[in-house]
Protein backbone atom coordinates (compact mmCIF):
# COMPACT_ATOMS: atom_id res chain seq x y z
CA UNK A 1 -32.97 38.50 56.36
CA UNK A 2 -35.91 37.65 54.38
CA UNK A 3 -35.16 39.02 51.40
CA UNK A 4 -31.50 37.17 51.61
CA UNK A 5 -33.15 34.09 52.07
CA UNK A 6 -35.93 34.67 48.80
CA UNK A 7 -32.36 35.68 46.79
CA UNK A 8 -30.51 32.73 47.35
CA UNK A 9 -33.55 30.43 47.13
CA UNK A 10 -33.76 31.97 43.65
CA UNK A 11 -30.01 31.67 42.78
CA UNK A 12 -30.02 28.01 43.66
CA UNK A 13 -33.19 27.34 41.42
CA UNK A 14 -31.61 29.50 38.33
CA UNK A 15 -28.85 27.30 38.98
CA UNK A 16 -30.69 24.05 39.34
CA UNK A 17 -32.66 24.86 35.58
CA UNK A 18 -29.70 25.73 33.59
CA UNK A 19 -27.03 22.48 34.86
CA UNK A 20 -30.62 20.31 34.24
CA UNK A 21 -30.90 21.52 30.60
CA UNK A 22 -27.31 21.23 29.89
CA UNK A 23 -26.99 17.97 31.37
CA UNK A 24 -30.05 17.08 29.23
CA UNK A 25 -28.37 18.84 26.21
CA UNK A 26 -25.34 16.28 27.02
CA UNK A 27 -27.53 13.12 26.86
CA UNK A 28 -30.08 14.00 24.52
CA UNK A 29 -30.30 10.29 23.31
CA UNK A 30 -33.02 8.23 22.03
CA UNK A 31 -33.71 4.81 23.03
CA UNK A 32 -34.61 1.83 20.17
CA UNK A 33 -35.52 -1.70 20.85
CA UNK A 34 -35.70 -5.11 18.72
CA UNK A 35 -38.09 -6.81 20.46
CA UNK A 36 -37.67 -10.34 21.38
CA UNK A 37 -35.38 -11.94 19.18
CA UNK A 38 -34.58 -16.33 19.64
CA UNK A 39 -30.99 -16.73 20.60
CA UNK A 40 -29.97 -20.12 19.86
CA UNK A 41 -27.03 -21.89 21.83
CA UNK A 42 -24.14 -19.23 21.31
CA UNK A 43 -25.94 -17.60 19.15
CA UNK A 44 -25.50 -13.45 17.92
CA UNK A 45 -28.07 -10.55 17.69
CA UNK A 46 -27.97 -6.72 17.54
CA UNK A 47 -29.52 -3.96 16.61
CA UNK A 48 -28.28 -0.94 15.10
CA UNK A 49 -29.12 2.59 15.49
CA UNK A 50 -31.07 5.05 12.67
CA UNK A 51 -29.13 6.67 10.40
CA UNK A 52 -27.54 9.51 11.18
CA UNK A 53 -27.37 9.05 14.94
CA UNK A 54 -24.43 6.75 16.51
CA UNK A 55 -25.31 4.31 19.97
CA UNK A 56 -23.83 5.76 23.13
CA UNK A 57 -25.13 2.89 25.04
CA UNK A 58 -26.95 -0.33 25.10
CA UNK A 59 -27.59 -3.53 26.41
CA UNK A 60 -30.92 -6.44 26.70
CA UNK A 61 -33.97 -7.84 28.67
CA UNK A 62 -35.03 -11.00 29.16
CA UNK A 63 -38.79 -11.87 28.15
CA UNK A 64 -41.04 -11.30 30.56
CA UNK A 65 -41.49 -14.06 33.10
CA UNK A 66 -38.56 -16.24 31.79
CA UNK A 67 -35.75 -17.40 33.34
CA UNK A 68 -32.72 -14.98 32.91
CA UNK A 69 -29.56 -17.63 31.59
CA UNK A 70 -26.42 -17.05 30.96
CA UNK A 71 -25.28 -14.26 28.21
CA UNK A 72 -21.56 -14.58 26.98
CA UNK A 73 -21.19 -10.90 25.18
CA UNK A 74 -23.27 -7.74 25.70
CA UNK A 75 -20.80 -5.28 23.61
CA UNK A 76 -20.90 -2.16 21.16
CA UNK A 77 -20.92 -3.11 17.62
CA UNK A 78 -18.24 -0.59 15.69
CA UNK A 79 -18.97 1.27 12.13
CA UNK A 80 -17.05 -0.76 9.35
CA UNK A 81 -16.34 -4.23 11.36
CA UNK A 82 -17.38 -7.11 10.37
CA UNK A 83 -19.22 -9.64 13.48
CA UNK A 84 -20.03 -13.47 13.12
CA UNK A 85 -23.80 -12.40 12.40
CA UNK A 86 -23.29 -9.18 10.73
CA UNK A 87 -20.62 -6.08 8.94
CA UNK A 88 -21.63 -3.07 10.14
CA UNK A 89 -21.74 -0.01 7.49
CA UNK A 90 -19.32 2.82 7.48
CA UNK A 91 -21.73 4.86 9.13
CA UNK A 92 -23.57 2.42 11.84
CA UNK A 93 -22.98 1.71 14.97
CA UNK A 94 -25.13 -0.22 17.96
CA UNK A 95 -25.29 -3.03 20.35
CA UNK A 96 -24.72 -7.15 19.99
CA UNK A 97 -24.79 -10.32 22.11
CA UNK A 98 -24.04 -13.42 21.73
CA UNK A 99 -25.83 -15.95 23.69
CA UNK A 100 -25.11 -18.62 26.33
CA UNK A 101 -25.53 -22.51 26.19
CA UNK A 102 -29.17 -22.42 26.38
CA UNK A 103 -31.46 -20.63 23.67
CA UNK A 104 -33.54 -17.76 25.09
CA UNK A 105 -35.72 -15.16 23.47
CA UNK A 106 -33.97 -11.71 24.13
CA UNK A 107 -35.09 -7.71 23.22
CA UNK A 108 -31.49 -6.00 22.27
CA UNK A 109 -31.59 -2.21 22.70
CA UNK A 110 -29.78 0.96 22.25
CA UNK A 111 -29.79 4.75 22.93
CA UNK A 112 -28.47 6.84 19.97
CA UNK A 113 -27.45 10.64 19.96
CA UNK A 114 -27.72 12.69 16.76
CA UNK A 115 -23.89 12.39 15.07
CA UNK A 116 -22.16 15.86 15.39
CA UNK A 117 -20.76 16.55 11.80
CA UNK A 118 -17.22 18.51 12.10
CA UNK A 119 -16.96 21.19 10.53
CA UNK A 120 -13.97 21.11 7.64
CA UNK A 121 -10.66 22.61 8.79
CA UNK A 122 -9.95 26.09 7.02
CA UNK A 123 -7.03 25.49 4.44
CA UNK A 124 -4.39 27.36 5.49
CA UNK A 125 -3.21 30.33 3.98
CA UNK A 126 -0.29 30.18 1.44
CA UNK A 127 2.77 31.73 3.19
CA UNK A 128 4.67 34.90 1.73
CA UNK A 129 7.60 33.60 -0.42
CA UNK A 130 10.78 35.42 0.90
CA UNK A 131 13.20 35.40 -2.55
CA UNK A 132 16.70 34.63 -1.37
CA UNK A 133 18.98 37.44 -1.22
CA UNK A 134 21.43 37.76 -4.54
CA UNK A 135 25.00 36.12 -3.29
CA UNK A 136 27.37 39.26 -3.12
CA UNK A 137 29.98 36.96 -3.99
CA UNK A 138 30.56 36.46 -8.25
CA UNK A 139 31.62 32.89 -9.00
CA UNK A 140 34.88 32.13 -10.55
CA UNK A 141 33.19 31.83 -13.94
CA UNK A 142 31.89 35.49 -13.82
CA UNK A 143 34.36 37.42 -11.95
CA UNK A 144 37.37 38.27 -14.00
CA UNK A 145 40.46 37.80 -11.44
CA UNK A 146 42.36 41.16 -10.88
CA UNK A 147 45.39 39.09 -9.72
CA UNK A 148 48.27 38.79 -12.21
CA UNK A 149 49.10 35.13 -14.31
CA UNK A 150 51.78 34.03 -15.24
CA UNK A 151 51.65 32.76 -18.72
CA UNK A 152 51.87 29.35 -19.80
CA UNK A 153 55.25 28.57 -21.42
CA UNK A 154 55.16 27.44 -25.18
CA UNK A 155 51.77 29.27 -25.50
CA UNK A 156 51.08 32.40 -27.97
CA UNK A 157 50.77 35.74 -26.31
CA UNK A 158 47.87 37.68 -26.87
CA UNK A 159 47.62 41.33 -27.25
CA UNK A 160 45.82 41.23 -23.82
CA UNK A 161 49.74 40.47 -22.59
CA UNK A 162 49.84 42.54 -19.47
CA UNK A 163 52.68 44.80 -19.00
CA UNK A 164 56.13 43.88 -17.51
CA UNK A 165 55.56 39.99 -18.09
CA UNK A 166 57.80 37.91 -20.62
CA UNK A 167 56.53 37.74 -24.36
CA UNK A 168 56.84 34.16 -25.39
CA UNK A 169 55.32 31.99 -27.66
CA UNK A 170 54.91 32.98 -31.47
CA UNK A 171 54.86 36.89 -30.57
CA UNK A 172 58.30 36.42 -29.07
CA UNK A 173 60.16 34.83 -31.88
CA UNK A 174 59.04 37.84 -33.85
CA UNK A 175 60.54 40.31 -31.31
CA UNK A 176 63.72 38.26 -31.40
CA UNK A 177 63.98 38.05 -34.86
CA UNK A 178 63.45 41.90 -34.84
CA UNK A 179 66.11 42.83 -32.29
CA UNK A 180 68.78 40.49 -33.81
CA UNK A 181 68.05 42.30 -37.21
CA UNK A 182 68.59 45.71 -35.79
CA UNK A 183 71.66 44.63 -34.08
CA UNK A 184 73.70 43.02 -37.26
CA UNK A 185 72.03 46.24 -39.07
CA UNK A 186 73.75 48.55 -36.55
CA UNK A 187 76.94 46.48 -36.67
CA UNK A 188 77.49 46.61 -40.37
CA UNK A 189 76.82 50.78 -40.27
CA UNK A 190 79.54 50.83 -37.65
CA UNK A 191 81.58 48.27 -39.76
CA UNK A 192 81.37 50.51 -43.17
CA UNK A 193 81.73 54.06 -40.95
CA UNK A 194 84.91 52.62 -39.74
CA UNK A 195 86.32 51.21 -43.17
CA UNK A 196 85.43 54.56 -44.88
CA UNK A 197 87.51 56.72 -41.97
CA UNK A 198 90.00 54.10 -42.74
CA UNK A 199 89.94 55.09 -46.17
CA UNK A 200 89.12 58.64 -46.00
């Protein structure tokens, strides 16, 4: 039973160190002070934490001894804004007030962390280009059609005239003029064989 006890007594103070320097780790901060600073009648002060550090909190005492009046704003000053006393850098942060209706003497502080710097993002990698796949089909312009046309009357034939279609155009005429001439030629051989077995 002893030993059970020692165990778990030593479990509980393992336990106790480590969440104490983590929760340190997690506000590892640093506190800064102005001093005492006269605030006129609604008047503005601040004071900004060191470089490279940001504020995570902040606020003010009163002098010691004096009577604690009325404060109108006890805010965070932003990087890169600009405030009726003061434009904050692109980098600084801390703590303002402004003051009541009475002028006081007031000591404006803060508590700064170290800034984290991000790391860059990796760039991604460039993606494999997938080339399209060549379009089985041929356009119209490429492909010559297998399906007969008929030719365009008035228009000159070509020797590319595919079989069994009418010749017309320049090419016909000739074939007329052909065929007519062999016709009269076999008339007039007919005509004289006749006359001569007339005659004979």
């Amino acid at each position: 039973m002893r030993v059970r006890t020692v165990a778990v007594a030593t479990s509980a103070f393992a336990l106790l160190l480590l969440g104490g320097t983590a929760a340190q780790a997690a506000t590892d901060t640093t506190k800064h002070e102005s001093g005492l600073m006269d605030f006129g009648p609604n008047g503005f002060g601040g004071w900004s934490c060191p470089e490279g550090t940001e504020v995570v909190t902040g606020g003010y005492t009163y002098a010691e001894g004096a009577e604690h009046l009325d404060v109108k704003v006890d805010a965070k000053m932003e990087a890169a804004t600009e405030y009726p006393h003061y434009t904050t850098k692109a980098d600084e942060t801390g703590w303002y007030v402004q003051n009541g209706e009475q002028a006081q003497k007031l000591n404006v502080w803060v508590e700064c962390k170290a800034k984290v710097e991000e790391s860059p993002s990796p760039e991604p990698e460039p993606s494999e280009t997938v080339s399209p796949s060549p379009d089985v089909t041929a356009s119209p312009s490429t492909s010559p059609s297998t399906a007969p046309t008929s030719p365009v009357p008035g228009q000159a034939g070509s020797d590319d005239d595919q079989p069994g279609l009418p010749v017309t155009g320049a090419k016909g005429k000739v074939i007329l003029a052909s065929g007519a001439g062999l016709l009269l030629a076999g008339v007039a051989l007919m005509f004289i064989a006749r006359r001569r077995r007339f005659t004979a």
